[in-house]
N, C-alpha and C. Protein backbone atom coordinates (compact mmCIF):
# COMPACT_ATOMS: atom_id res chain seq x y z
N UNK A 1 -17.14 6.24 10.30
CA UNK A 1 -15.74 6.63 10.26
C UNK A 1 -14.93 5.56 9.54
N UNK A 2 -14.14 6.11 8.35
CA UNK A 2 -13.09 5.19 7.48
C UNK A 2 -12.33 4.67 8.37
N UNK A 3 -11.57 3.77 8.65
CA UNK A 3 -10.03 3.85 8.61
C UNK A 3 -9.10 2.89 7.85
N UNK A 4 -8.41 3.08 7.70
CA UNK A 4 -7.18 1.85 6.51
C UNK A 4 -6.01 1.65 8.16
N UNK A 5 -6.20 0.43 8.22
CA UNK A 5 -4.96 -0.89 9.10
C UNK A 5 -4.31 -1.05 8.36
N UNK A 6 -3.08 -1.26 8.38
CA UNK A 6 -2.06 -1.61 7.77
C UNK A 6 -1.47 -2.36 8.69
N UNK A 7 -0.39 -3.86 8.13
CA UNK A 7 0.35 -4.43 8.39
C UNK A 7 1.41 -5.07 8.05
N UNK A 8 2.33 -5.79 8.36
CA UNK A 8 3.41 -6.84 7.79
C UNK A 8 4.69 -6.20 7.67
N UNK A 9 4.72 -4.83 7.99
CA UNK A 9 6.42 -4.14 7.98
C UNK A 9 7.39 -4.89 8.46
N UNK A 10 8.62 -4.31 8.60
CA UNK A 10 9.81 -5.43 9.38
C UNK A 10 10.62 -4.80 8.91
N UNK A 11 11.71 -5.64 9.63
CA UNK A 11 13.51 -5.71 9.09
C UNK A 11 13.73 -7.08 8.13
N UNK A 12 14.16 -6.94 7.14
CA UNK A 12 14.34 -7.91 6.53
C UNK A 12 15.75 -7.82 5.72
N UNK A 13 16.34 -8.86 5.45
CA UNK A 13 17.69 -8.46 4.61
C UNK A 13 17.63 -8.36 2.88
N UNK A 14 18.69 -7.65 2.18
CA UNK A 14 18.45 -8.05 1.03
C UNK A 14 18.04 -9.26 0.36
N UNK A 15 17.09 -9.28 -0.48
CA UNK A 15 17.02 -10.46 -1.45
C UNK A 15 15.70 -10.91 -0.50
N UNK A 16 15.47 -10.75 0.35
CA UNK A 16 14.01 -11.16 0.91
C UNK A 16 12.64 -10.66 0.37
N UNK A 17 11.63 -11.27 1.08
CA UNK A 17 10.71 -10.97 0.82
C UNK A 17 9.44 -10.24 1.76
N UNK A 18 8.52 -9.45 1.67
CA UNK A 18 7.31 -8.78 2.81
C UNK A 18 6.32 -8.98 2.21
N UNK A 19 4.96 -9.12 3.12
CA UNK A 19 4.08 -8.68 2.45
C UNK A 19 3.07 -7.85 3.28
N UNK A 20 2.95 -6.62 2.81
CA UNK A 20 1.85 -5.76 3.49
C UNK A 20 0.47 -6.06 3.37
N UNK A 21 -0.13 -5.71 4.19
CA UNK A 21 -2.01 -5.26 3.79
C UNK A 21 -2.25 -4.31 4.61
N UNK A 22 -3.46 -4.02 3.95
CA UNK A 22 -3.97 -2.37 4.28
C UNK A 22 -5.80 -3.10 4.14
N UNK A 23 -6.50 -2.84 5.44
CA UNK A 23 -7.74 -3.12 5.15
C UNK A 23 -8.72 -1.82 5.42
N UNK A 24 -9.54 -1.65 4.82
CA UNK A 24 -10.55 -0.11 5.03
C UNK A 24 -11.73 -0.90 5.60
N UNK A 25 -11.54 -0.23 6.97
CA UNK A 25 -12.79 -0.43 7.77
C UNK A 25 -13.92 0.85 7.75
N UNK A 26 -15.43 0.55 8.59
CA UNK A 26 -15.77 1.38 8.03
C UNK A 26 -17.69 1.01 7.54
N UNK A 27 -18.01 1.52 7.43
CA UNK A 27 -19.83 1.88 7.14
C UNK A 27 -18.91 2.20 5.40
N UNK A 28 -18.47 1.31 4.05
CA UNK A 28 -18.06 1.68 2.92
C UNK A 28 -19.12 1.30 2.11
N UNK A 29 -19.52 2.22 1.14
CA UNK A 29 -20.07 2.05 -0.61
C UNK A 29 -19.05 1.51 -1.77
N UNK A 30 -18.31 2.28 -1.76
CA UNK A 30 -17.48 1.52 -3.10
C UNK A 30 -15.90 2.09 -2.80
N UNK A 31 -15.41 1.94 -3.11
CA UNK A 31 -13.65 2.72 -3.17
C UNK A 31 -12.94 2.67 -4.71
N UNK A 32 -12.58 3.89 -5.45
CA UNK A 32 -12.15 3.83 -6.68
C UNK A 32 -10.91 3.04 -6.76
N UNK A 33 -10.36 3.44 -5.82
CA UNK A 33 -8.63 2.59 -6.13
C UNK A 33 -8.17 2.69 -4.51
N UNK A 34 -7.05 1.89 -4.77
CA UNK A 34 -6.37 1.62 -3.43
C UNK A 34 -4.49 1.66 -3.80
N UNK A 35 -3.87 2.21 -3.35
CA UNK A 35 -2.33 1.51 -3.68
C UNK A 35 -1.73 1.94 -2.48
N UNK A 36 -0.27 2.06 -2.35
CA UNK A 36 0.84 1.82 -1.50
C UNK A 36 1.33 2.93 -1.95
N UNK A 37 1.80 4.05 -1.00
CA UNK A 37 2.99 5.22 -1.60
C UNK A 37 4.38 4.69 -0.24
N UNK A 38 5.05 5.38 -0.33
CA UNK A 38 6.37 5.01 0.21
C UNK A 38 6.93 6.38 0.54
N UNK A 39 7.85 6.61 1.58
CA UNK A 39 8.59 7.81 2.04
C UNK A 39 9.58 7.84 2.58
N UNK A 40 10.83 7.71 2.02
CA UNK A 40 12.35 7.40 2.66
C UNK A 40 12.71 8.82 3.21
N UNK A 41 13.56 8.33 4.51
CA UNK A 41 14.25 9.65 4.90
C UNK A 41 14.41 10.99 4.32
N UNK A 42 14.28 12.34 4.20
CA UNK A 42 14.65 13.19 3.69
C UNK A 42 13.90 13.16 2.07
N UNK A 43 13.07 12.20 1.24
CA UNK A 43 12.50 12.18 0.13
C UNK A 43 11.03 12.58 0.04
N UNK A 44 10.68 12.47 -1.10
CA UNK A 44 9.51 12.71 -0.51
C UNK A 44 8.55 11.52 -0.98
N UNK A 45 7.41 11.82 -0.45
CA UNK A 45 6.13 10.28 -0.95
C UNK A 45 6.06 10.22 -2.28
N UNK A 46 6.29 8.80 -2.22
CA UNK A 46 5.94 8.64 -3.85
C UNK A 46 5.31 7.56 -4.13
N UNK A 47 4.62 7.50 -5.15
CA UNK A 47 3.98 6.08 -5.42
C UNK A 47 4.40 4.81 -5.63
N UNK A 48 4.17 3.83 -4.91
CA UNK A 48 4.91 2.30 -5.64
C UNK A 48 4.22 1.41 -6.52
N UNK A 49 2.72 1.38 -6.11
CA UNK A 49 1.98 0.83 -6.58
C UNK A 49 0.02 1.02 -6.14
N UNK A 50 -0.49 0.48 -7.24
CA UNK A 50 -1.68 0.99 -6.93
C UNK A 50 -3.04 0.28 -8.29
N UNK A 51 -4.22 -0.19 -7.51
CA UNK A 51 -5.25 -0.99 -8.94
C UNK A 51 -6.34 -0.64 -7.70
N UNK A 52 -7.49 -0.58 -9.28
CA UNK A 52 -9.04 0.03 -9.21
C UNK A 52 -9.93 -0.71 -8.81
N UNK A 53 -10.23 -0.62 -8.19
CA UNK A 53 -11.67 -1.64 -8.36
C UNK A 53 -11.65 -2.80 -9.79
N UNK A 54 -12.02 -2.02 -10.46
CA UNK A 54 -11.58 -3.28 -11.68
C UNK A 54 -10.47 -3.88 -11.82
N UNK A 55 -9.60 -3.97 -11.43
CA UNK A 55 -7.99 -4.43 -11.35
C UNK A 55 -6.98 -3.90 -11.81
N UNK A 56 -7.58 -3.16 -12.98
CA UNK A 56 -6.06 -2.24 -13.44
C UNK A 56 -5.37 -1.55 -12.21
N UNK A 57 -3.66 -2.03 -12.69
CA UNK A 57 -2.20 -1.93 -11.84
C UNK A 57 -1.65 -1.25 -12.54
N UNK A 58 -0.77 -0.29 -11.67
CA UNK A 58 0.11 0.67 -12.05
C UNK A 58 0.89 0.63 -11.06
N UNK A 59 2.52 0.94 -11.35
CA UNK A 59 3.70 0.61 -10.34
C UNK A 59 4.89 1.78 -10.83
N UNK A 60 5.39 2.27 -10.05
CA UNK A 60 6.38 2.55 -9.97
C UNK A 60 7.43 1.99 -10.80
N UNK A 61 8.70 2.38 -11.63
CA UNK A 61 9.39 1.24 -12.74
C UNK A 61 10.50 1.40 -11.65
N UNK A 62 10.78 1.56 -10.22
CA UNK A 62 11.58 0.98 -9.46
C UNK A 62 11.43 -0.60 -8.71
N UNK A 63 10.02 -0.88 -9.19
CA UNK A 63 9.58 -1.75 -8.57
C UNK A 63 8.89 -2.67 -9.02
N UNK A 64 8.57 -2.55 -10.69
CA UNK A 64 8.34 -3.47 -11.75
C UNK A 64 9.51 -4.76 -11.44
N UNK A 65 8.46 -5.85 -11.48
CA UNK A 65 9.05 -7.34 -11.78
C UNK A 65 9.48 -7.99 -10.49
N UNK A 66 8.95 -6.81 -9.26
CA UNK A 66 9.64 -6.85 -8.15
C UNK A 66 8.59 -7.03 -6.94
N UNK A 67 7.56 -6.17 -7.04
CA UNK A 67 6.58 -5.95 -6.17
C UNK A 67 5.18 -6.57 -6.79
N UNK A 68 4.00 -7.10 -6.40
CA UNK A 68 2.66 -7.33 -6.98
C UNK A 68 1.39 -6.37 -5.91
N UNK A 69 0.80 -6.21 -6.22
CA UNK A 69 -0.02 -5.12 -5.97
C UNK A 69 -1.63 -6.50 -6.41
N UNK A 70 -2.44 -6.43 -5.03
CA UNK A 70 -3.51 -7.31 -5.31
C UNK A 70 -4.99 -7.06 -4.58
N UNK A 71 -5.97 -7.33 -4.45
CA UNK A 71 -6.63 -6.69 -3.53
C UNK A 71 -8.03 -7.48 -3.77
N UNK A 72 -8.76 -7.86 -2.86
CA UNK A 72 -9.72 -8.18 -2.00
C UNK A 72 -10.83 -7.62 -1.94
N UNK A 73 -11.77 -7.27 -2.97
CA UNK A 73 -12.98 -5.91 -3.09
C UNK A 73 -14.16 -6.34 -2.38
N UNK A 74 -14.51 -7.70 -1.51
CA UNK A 74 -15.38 -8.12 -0.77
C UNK A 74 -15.01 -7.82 0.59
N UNK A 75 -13.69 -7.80 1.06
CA UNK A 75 -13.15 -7.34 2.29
C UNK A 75 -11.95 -6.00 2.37
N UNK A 76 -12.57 -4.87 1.02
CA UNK A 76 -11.61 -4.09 1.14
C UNK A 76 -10.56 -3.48 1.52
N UNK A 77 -9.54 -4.99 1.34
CA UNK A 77 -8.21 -4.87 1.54
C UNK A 77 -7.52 -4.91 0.34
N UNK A 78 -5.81 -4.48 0.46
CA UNK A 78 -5.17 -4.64 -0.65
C UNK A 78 -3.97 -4.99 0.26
N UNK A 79 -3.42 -5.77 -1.29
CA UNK A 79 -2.43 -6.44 -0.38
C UNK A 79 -0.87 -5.89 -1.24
N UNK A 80 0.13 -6.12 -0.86
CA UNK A 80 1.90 -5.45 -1.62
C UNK A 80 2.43 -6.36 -1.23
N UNK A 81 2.33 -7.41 -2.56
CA UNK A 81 3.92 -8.82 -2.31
C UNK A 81 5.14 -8.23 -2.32
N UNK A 82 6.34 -7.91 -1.83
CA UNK A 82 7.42 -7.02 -2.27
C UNK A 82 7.99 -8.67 -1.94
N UNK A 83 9.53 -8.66 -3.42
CA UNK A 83 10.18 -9.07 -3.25
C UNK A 83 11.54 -9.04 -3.69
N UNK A 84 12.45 -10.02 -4.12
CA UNK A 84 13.70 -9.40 -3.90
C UNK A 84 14.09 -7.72 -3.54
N UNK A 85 14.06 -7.78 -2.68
CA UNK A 85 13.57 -6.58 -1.47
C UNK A 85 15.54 -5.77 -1.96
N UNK A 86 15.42 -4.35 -2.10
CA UNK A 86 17.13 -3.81 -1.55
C UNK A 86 16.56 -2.94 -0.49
N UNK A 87 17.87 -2.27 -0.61
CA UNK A 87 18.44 -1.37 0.85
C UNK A 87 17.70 -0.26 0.57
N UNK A 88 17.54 0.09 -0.79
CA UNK A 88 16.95 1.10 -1.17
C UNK A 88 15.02 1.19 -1.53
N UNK A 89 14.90 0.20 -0.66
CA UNK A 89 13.31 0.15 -0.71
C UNK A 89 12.64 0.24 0.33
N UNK A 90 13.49 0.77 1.36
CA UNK A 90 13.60 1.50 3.15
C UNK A 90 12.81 2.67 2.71
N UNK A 91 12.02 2.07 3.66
CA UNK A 91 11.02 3.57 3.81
C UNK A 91 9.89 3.00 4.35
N UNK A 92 8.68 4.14 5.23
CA UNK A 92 7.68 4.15 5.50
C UNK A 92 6.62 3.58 4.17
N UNK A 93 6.07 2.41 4.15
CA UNK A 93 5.53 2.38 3.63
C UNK A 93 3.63 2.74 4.10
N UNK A 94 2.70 4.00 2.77
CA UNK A 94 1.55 4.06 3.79
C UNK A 94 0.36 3.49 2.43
N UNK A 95 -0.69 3.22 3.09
CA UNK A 95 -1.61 2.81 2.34
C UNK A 95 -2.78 4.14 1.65
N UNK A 96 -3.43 3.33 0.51
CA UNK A 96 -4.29 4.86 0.45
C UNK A 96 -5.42 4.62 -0.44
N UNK A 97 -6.43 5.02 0.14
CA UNK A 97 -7.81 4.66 -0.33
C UNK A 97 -8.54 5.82 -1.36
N UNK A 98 -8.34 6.08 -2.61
CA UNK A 98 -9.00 6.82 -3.17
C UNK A 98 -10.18 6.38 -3.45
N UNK A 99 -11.19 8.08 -3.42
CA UNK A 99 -12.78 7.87 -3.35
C UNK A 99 -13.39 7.26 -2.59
N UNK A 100 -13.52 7.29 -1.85
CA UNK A 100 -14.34 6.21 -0.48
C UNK A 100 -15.28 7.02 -0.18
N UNK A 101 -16.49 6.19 -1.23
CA UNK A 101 -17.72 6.43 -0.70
C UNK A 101 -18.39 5.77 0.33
N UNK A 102 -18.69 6.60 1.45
CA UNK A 102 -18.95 6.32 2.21
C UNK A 102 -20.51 7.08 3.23
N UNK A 103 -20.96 7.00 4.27
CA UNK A 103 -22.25 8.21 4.63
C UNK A 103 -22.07 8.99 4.91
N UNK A 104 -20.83 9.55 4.61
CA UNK A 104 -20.35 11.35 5.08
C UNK A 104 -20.29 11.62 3.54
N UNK A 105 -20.13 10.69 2.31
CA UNK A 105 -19.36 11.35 1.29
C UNK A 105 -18.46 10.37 0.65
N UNK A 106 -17.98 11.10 0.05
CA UNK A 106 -16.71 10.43 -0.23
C UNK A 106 -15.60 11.37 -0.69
N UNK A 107 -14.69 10.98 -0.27
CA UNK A 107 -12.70 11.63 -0.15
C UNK A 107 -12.12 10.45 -0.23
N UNK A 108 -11.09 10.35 0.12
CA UNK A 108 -9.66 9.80 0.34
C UNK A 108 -8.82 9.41 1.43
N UNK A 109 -8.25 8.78 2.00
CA UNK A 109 -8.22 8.47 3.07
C UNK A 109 -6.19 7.62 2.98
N UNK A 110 -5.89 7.75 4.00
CA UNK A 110 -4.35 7.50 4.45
C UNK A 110 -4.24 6.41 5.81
N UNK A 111 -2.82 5.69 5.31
CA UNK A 111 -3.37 4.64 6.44
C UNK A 111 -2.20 5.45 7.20
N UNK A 112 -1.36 5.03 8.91
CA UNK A 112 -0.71 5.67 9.83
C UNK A 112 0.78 4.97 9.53
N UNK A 113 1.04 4.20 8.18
CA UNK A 113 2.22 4.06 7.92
C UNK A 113 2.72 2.74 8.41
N UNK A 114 3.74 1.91 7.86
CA UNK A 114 4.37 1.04 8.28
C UNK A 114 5.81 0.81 8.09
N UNK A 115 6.66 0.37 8.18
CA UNK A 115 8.22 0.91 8.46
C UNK A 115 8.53 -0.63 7.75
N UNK A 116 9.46 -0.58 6.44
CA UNK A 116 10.01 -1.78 6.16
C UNK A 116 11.49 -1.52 6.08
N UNK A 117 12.33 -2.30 6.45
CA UNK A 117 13.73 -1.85 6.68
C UNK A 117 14.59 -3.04 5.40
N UNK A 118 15.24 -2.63 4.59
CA UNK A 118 15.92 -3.93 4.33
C UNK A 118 17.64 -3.38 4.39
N UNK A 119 18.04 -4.54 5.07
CA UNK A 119 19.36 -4.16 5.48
C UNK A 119 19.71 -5.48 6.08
N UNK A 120 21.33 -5.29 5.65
CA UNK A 120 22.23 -6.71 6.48
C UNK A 120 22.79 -6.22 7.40
């Protein structure tokens, strides 16, 4: 059985900084990619960031120059530096494991979300 942990949410004020991780536990073979989607009130999920196994990164251009996206392929974790953090980067943040081969197969997999607040 997969699962993706996630951690490091909070309240934090503008201009600060978080940093999440998401680790995939688990009987794992390989995992194609890993990134971070996000879900504010009333919006819907969207991607912030996200890199492959080989390292290629892809981000969201709300969050270019802002966020780093990094990850750990011996302890299949990934990690989301977010920084100069706004008000408008409130939201559930969830983790997400594409391709996870694993002894059932392999699919995709969702972590149970983490809540970052930024606000004064």
């Amino acid at each position: 059985q997969v699962q993706l942990v996630e951690s490091g949410g909070g309240l934090v004020q503008p201009g600060e900084s978080l940093r999440l991780s998401c680790a995939a536990s688990g009987t794992i073979f390989s995992i194609k990619a890993m990134g971070w989607y996000r879900q504010a009130p009333g919006k819907q999920r969207e991607l912030v960031a996200s890199i492959t196994t080989g390292g290629s990164t892809n981000y969201a251009d709300s969050v270019k120059g802002r966020f780093t996206i990094s990850k750990d392929n011996a302890k299949n974790t990934v990690y989301l530096q977010m920084n100069s953090l706004k008000p408008e980067d409130t939201a559930v943040y969830y983790c997400n494991a594409d391709q996870v081969w694993s002894a059932t197969g392999s699919r995709g997999y969702w972590g149970q979300g983490t809540q970052v607040t930024v606000s004064s």
